[in-house]
Protein backbone atom coordinates (compact mmCIF):
# COMPACT_ATOMS: atom_id res chain seq x y z
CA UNK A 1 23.71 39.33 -64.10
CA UNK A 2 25.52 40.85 -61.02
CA UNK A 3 25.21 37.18 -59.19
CA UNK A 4 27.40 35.91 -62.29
CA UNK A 5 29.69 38.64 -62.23
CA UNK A 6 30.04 38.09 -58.55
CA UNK A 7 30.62 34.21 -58.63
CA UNK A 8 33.38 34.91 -61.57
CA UNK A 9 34.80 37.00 -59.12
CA UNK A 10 34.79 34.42 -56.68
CA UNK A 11 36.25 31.86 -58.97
CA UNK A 12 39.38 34.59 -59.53
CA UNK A 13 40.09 35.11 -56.55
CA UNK A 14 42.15 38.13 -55.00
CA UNK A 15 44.54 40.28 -56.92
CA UNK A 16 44.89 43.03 -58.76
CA UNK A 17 41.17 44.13 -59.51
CA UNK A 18 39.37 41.85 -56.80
CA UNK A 19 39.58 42.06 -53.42
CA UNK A 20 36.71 40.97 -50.76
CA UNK A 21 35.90 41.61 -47.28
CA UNK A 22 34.24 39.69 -44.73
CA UNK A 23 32.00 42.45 -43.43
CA UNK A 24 31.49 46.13 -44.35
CA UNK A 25 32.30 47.53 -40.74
CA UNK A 26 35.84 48.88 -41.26
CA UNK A 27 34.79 51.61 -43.40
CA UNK A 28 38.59 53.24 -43.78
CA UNK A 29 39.90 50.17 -45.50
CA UNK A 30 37.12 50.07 -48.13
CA UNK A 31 37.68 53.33 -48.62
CA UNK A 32 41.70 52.67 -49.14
CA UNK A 33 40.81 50.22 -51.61
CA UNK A 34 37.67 52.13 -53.32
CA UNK A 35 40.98 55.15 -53.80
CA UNK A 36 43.72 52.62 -55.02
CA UNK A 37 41.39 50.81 -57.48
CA UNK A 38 40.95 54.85 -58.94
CA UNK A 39 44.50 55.91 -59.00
CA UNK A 40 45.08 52.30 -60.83
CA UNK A 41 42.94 50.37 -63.50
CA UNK A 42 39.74 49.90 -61.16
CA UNK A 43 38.25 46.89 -59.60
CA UNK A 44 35.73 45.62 -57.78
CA UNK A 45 35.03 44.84 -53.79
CA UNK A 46 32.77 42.03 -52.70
CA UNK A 47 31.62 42.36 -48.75
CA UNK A 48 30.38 39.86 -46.96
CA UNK A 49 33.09 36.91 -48.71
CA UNK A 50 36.34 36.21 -46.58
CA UNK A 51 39.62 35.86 -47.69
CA UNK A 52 39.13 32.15 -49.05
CA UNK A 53 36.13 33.08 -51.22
CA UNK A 54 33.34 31.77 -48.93
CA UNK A 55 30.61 33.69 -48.77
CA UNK A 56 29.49 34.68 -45.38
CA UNK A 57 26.68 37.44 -45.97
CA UNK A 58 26.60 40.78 -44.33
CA UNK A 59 24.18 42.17 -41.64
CA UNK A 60 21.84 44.78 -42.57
CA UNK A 61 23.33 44.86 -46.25
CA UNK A 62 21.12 48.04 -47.12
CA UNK A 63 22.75 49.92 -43.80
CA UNK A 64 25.93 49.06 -44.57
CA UNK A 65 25.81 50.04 -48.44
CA UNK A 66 24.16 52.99 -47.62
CA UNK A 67 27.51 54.49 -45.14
CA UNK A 68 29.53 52.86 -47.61
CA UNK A 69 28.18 55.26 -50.40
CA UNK A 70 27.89 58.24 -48.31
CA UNK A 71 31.69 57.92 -46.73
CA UNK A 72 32.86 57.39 -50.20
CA UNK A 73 31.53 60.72 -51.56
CA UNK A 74 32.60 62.75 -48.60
CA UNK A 75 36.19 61.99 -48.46
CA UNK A 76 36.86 60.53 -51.35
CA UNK A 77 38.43 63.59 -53.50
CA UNK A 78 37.98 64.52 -56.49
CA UNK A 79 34.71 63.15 -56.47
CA UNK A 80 34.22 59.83 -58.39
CA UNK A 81 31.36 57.60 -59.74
CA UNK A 82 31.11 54.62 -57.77
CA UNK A 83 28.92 51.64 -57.98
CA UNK A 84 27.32 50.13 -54.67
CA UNK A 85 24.94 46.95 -55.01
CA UNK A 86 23.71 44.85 -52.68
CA UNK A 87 23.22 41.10 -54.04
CA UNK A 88 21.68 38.05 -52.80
CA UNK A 89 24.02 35.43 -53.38
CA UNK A 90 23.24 31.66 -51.72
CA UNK A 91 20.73 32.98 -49.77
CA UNK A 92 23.09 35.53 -48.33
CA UNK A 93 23.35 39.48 -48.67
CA UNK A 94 27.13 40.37 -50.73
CA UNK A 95 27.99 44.34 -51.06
CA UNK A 96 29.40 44.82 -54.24
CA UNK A 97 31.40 48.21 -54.96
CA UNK A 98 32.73 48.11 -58.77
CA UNK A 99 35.17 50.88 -59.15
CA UNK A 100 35.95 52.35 -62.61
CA UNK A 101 39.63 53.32 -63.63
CA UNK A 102 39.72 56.96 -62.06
CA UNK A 103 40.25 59.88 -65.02
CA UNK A 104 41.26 62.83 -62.73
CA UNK A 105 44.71 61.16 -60.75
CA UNK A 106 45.26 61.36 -58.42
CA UNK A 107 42.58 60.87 -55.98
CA UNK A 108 42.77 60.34 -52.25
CA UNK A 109 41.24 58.90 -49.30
CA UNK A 110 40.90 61.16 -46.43
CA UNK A 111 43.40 63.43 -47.24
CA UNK A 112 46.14 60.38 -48.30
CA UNK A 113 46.49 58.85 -52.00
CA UNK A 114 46.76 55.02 -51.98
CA UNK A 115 47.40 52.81 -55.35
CA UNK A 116 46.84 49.17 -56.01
CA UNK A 117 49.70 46.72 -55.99
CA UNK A 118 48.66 43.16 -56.88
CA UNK A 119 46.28 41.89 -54.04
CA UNK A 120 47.32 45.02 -51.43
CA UNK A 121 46.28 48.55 -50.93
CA UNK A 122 49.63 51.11 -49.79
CA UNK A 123 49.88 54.73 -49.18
CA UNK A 124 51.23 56.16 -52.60
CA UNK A 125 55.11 57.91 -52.26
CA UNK A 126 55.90 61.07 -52.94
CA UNK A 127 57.54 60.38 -56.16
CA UNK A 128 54.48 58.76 -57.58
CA UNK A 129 52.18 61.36 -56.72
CA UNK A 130 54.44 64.33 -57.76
CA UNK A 131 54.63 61.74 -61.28
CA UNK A 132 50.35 61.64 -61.31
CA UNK A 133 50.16 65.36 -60.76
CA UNK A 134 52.80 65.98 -63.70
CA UNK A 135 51.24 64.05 -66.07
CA UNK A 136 48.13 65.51 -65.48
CA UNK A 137 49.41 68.62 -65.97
CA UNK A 138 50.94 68.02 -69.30
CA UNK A 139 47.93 65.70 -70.84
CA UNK A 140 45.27 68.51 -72.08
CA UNK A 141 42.05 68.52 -69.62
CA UNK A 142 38.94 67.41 -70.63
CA UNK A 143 36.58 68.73 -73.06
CA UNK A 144 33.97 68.69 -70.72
CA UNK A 145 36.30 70.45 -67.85
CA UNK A 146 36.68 73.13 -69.68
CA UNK A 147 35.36 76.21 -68.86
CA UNK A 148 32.62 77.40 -71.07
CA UNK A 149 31.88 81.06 -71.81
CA UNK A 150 28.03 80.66 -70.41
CA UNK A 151 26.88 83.37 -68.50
CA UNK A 152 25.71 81.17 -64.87
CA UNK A 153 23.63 84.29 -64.21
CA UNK A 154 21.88 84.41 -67.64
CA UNK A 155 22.50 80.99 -69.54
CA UNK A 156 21.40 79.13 -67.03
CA UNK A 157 17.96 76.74 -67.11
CA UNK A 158 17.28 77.35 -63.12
CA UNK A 159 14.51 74.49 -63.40
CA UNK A 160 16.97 71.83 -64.75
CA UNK A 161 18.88 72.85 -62.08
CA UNK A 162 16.08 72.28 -59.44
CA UNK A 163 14.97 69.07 -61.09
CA UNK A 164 18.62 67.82 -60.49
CA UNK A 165 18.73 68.19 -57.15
CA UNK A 166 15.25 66.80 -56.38
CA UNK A 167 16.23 64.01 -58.37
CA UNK A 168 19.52 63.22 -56.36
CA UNK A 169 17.03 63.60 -53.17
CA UNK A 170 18.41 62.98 -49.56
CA UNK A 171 20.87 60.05 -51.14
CA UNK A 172 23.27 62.68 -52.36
CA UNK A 173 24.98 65.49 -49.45
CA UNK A 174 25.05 68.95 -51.15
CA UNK A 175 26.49 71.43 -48.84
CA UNK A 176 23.94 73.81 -49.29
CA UNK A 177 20.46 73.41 -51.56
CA UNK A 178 20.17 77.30 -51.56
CA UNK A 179 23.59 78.59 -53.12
CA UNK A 180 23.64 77.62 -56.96
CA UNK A 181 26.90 77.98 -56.83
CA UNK A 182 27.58 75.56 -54.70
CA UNK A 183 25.10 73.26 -55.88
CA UNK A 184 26.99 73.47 -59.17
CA UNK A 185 30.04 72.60 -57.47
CA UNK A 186 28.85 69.63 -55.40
CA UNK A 187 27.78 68.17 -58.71
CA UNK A 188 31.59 68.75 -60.23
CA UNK A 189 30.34 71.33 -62.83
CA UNK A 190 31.55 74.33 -61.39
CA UNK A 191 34.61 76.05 -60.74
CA UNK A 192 35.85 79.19 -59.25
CA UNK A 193 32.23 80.52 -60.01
CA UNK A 194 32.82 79.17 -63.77
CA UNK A 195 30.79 76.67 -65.47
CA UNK A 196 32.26 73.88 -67.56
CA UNK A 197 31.21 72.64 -70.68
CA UNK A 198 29.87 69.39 -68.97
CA UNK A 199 28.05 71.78 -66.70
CA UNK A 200 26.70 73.56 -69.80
CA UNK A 201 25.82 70.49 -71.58
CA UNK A 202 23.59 69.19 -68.94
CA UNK A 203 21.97 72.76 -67.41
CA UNK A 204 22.67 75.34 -70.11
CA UNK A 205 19.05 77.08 -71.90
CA UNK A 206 20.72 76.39 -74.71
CA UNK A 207 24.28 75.04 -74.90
CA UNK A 208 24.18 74.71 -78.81
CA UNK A 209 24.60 78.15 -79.57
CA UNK A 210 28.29 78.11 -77.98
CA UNK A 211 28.53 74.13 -78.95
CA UNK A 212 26.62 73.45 -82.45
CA UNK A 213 27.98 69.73 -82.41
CA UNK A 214 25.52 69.41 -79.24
CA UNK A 215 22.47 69.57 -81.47
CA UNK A 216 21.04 65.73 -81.75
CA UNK A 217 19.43 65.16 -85.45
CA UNK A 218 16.49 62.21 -85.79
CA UNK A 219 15.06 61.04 -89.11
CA UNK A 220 12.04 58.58 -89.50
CA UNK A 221 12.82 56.80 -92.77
CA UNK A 222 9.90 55.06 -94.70
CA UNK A 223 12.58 52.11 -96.31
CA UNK A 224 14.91 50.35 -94.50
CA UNK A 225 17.63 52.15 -97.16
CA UNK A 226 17.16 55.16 -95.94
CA UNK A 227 17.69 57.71 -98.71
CA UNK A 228 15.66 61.01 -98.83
CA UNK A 229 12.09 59.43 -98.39
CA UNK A 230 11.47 60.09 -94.95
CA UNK A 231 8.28 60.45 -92.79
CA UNK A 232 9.32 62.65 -89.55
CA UNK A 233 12.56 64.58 -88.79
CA UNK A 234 13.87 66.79 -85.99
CA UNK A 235 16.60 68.99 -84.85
CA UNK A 236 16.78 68.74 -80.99
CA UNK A 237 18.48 71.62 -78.51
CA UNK A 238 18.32 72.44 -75.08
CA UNK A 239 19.55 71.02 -71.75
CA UNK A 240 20.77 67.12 -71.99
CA UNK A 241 18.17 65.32 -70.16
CA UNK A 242 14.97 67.29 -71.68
CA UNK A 243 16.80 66.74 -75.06
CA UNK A 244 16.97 62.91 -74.22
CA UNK A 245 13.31 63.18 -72.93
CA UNK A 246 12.28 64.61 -76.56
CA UNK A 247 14.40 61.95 -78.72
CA UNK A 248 13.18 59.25 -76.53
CA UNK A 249 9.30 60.34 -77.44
CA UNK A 250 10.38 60.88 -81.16
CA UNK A 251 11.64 57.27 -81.06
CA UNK A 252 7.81 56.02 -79.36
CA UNK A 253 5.80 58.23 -82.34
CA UNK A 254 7.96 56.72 -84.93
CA UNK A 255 8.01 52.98 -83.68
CA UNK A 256 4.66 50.68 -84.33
CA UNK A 257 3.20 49.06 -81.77
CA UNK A 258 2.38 45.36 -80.47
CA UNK A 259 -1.03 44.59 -79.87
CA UNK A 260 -0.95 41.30 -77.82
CA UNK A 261 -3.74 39.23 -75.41
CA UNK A 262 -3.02 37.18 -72.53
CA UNK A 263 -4.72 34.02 -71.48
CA UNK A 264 -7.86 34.39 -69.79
CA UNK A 265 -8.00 38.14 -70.24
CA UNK A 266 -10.33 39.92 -72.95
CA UNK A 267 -8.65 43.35 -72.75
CA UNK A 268 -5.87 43.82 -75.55
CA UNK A 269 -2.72 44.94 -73.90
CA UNK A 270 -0.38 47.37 -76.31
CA UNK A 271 2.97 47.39 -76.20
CA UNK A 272 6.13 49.67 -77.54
CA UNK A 273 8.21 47.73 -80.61
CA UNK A 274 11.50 47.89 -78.97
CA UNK A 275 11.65 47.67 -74.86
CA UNK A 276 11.71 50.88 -73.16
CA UNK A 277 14.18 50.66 -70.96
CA UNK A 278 16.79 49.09 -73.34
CA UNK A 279 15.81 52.73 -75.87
CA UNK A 280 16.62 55.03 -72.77
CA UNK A 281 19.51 53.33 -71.44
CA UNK A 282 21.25 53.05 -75.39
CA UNK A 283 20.30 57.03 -75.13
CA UNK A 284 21.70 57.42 -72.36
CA UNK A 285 25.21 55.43 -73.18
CA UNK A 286 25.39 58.13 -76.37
CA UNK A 287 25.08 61.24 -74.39
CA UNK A 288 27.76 59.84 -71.78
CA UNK A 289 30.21 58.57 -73.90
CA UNK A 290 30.17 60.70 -77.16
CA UNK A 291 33.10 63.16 -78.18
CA UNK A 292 31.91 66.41 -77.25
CA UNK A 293 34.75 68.18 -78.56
CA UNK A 294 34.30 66.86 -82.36
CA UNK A 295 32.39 69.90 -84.31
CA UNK A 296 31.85 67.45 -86.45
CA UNK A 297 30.20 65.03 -84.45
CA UNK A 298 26.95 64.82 -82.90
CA UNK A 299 24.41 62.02 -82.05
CA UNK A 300 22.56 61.02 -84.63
CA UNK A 301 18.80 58.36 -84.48
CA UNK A 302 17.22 56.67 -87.32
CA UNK A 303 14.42 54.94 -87.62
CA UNK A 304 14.07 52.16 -90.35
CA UNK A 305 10.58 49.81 -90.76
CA UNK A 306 13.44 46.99 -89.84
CA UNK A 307 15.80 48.47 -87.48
CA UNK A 308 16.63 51.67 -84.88
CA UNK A 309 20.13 52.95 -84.95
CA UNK A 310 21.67 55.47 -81.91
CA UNK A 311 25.34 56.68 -83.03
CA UNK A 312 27.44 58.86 -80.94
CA UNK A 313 30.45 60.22 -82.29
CA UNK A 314 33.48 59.13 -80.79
CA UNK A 315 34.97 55.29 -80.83
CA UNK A 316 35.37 52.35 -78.21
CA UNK A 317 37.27 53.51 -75.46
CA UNK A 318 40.16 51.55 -74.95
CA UNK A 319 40.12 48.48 -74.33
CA UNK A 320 36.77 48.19 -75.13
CA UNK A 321 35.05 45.74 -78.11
CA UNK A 322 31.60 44.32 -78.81
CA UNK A 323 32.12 41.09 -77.64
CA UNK A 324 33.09 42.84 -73.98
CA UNK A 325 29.76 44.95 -74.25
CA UNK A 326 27.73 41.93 -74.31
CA UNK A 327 29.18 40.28 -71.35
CA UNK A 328 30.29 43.41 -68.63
CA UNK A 329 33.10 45.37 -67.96
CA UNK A 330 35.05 47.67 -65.48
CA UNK A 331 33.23 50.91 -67.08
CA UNK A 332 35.70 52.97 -68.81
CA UNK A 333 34.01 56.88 -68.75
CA UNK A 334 34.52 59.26 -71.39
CA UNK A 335 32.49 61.61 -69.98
CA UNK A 336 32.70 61.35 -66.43
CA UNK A 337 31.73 64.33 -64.65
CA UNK A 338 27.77 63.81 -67.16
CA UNK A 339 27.91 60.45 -65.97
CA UNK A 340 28.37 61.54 -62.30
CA UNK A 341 25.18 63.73 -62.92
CA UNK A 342 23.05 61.27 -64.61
CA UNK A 343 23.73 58.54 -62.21
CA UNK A 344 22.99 60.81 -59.44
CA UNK A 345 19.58 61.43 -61.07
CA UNK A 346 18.75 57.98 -61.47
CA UNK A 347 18.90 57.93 -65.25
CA UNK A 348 22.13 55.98 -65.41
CA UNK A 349 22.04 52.24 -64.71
CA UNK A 350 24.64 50.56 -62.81
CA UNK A 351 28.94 50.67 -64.13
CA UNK A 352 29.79 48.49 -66.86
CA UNK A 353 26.31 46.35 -66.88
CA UNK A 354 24.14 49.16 -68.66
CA UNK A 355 24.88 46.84 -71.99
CA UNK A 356 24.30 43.72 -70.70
CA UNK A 357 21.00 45.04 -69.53
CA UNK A 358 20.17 46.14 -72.89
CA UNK A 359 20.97 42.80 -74.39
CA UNK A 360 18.85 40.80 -71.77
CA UNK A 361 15.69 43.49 -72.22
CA UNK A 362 15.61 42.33 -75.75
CA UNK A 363 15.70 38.81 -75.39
CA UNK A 364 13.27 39.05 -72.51
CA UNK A 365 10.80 41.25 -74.86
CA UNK A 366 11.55 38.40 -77.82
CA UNK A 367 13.74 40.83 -80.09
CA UNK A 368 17.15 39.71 -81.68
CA UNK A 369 19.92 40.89 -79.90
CA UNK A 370 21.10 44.21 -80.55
CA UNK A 371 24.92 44.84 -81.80
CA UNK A 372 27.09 47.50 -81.11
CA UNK A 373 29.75 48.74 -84.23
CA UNK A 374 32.36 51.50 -84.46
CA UNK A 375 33.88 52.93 -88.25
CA UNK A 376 36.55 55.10 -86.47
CA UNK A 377 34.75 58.34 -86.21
CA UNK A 378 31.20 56.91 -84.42
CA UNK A 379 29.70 54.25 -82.49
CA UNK A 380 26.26 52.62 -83.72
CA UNK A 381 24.13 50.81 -81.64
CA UNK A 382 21.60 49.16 -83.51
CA UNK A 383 18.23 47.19 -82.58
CA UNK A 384 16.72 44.95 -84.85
CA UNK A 385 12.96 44.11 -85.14
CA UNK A 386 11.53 40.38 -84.34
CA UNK A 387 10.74 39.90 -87.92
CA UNK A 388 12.80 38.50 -90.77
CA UNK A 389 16.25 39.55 -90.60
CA UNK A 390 18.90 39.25 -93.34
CA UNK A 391 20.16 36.00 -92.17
CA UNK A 392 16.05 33.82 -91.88
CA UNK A 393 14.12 32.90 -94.00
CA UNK A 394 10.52 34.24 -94.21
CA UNK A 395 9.16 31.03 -93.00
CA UNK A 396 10.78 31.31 -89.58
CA UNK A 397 9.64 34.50 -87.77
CA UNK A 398 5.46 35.13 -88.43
CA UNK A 399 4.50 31.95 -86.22
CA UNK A 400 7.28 33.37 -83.28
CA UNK A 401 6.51 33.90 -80.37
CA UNK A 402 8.01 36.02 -77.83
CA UNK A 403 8.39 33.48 -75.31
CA UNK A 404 9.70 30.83 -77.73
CA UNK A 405 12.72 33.48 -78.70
CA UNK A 406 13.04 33.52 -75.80
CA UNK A 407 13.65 29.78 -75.06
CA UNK A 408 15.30 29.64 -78.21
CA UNK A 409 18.05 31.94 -76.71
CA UNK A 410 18.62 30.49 -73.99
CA UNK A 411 18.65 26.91 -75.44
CA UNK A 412 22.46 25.60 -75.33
CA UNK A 413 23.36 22.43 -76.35
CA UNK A 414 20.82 19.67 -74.33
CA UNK A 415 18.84 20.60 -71.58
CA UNK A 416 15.82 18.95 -69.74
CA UNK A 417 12.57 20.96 -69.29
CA UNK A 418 13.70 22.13 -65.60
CA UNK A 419 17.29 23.50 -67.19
CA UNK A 420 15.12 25.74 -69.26
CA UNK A 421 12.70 26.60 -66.39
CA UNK A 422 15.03 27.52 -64.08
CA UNK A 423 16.96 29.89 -67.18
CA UNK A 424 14.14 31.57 -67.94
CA UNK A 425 13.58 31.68 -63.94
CA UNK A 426 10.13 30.16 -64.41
CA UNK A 427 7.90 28.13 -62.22
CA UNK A 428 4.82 27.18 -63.68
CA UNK A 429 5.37 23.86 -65.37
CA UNK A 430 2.30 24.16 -67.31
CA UNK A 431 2.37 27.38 -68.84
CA UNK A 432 5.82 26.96 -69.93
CA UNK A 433 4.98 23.69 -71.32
CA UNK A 434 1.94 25.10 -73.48
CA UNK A 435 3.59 28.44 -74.46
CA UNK A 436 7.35 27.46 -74.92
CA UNK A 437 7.57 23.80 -75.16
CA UNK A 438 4.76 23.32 -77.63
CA UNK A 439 5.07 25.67 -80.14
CA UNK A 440 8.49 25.07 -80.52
CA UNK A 441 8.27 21.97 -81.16
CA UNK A 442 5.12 22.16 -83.82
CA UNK A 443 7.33 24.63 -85.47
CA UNK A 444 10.51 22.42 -86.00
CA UNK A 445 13.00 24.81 -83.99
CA UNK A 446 13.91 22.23 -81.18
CA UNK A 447 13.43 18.40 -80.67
CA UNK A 448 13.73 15.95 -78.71
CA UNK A 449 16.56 13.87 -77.45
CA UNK A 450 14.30 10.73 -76.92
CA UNK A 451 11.57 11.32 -79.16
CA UNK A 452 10.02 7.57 -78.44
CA UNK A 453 9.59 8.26 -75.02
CA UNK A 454 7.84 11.83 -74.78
CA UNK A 455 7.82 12.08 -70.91
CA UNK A 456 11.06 10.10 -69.95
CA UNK A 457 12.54 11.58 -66.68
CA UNK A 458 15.99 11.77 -69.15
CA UNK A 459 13.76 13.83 -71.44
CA UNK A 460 15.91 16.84 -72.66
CA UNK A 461 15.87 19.08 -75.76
CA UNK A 462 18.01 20.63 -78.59
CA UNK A 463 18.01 22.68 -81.32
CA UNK A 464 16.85 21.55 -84.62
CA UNK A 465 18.73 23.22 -88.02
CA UNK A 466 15.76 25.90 -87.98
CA UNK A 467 16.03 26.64 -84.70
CA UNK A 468 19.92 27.84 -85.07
CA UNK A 469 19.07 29.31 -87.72
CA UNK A 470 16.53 31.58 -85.52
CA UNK A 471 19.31 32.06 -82.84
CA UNK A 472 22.06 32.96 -85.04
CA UNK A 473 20.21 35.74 -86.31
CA UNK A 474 19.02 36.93 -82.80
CA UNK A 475 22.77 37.36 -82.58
CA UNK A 476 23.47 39.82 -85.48
């Protein structure tokens, strides 16, 4: 997904949110650039492309991302979350720094404040940044830079604090792993020997009795209406991440299981109903970019026999819809200074691609795509189970296969048997033809363009009525 976002980027050229460099080396102008994306609308750098779009590579990629992300959180100030990747594009290595739209203007670069001006980079004037720091004056701070009334010397969990820093491990510079205070500091919690709320949230004992809207409610219903028939429930309190930990294994009890066995092996292999990964990272997303400073709101999980939903209070942030979640965007951070932690800790995926990720985990684990929907007062993600969905018929979905929704997916308009392959980013010919190809066919959802001549070099395949059927409601 970050090769396509890259090539689009390619095809766009320079300008406002693009710009690429031919190697990584000059480390003070992608830093000038990293702090004028911040103090503008954010953007993304591609090293290792020159100025006409031609990608060139860059030497010792995982070097050169490596100073890129340490210079960047050294003198880049306040500190900011920043995306590095390295990519192999063509055969070649691409660095690729995706910048969000910065929340606490204005930022600099070694001391100076830059801003973004079509497809340049200039030192900010006085005017301007006297016009950031008045504004940010006058717009109210932050729920979660607030200061909170927690006691650091008694309301704090030391072991969450200890687990964050071995987490961040040698990939993050604190100043000093022995002073708490400035541990608390280097991780933008912290002020003035004060914690904030974000700080709470994410290392307080118990952050709920000074925040009750913190407490995260799950129900386990036994119909897929809900109501008051339910077979587990749970209040959940504490620091963020052990909170997430518990709702994440509340989720696992109160999901079934697939029992499935592989070709040529005996032993039954058991897997979860909905794919890990795309569970903890739609977690995850709720915790970050919920509205902590709603007493009303809260995150909320049910489970349904046909469906999970994860709401956050809160709403899209601007400029953000559905049909943006499913294909990537410049990240847009409620939360920032949680985010900063989680990323740091490795339980944050990558800016603006965490939903894309979630999408293509479902489809890759043979689930209908997942769909993302706000009222005005919450955002609800919701993942739907491979059986029969509102919009199929029964007779669709028990003879299914995984791999076949897969293919099914990923099936647009014609395409020959190698199309497919190389979609799916499959090589064996046979398998694909006996578990994709095959069943498919014997159960009506594609067909073939030259059905007289089976193994014609212009063989390709389609969609039957049935099989759109199955695809449209993978899309709910």
């Amino acid at each position: 997904m970050i090769q396509d976002n890259i090539r689009d980027y390619l095809m766009l050229g320079e300008g406002q949110n693009i710009e690429f460099k031919k190697d990584c080396q000059d480390i003070n102008a992608i830093g000038k650039t990293v702090c004028g994306f911040l103090n503008t609308s954010g953007g993304y750098i591609v090293c290792g492309v020159d100025e006409t779009g031609n990608i060139v590579g860059v030497d010792d990629s995982d070097s050169g991302a490596g100073n890129i992300v340490q210079v960047l959180q050294e003198k880049i100030s306040p500190k900011a979350l920043i995306s590095v990747d390295t990519v192999d594009i063509e055969g070649k290595k691409v660095i690729s720094i995706e910048v969000p739209a910065g929340k606490d203007l204005p930022y600099s670069f070694r001391d100076i404040f830059y801003l973004r001006k079509n497809n340049s980079t200039d030192k900010a004037d006085i005017d301007i940044i006297r016009d950031m720091i008045l504004r940010k004056q006058i717009e109210p701070e932050r729920w979660e830079r607030r200061f909170s009334t927690a006691d650091p010397g008694d309301d704090l969990d030391l072991t969450e604090v200890h687990n964050a820093v071995m987490d961040a491990g040698s990939g993050f510079n604190f100043r000093s792993v022995n002073d708490l205070n400035m541990i608390l500091e280097d991780f933008s919690v912290c002020r003035y020997g004060r914690l904030t709320n974000g700080g709470d949230v994410l290392f307080g004992k118990n952050p709920a009795m000074r925040f009750p809207q913190i407490r995260v409610r799950a129900a386990c219903y036994s119909t897929d209406k809900g109501g008051d028939k339910y077979n587990d429930m749970k209040s959940f309190e504490g620091p963020l991440l052990p909170v997430l930990d518990d709702l994440y294994r509340f989720i696992q009890r109160n999901t079934q299981t697939i029992s499935h066995f592989s070709s040529g092996n005996l032993k039954r292999r058991d897997e979860s109903l909905y794919p890990p990964f795309a569970i903890r990272e739609g977690l995850v997303n709720a915790f970050v970019h919920r509205d902590y400073s709603s007493f009303s709101g809260g995150i909320f999980v049910n489970v349904y026999p046909d469906r999970l939903e994860i709401t956050n209070s809160g709403t899209f942030p601007e400029g953000v819809t559905p049909e943006k979640l499913s294909t990537g965007h410049i990240s847009v951070l409620r939360n920032p200074d949680i985010a900063h932690v989680l990323y740091i800790r490795g339980f944050m995926e990558k800016l603006g691609r965490g939903s894309v990720m979630i999408r293509e985990s479902c489809t890759e684990s043979g689930l209908p795509l997942p769909k993302w929907s706000e009222d005005g007062h919450n955002v609800t993600l919701t993942f739907f189970t491979p059986y029969v969905t509102p919009y199929v018929t029964p007779y669709v979905t028990p003879q299914v296969t995984p791999e076949v929704m897969r293919m099914i997916n990923a099936l647009n308009g014609e395409m020959s048997r190698n199309e497919l392959q190389d979609k799916l980013s499959l090589k064996d010919s046979k398998n694909f033809r006996k578990a994709y190809i095959l069943p498919a066919l014997n159960e009506g959802l594609i067909e073939m363009t030259i059905p007289d001549r089976p193994k014609s070099r212009l063989q390709k395949y389609r969609l039957t009525e049935r099989g759109r059927e199955l695809k449209s409601s993978m899309e709910i």
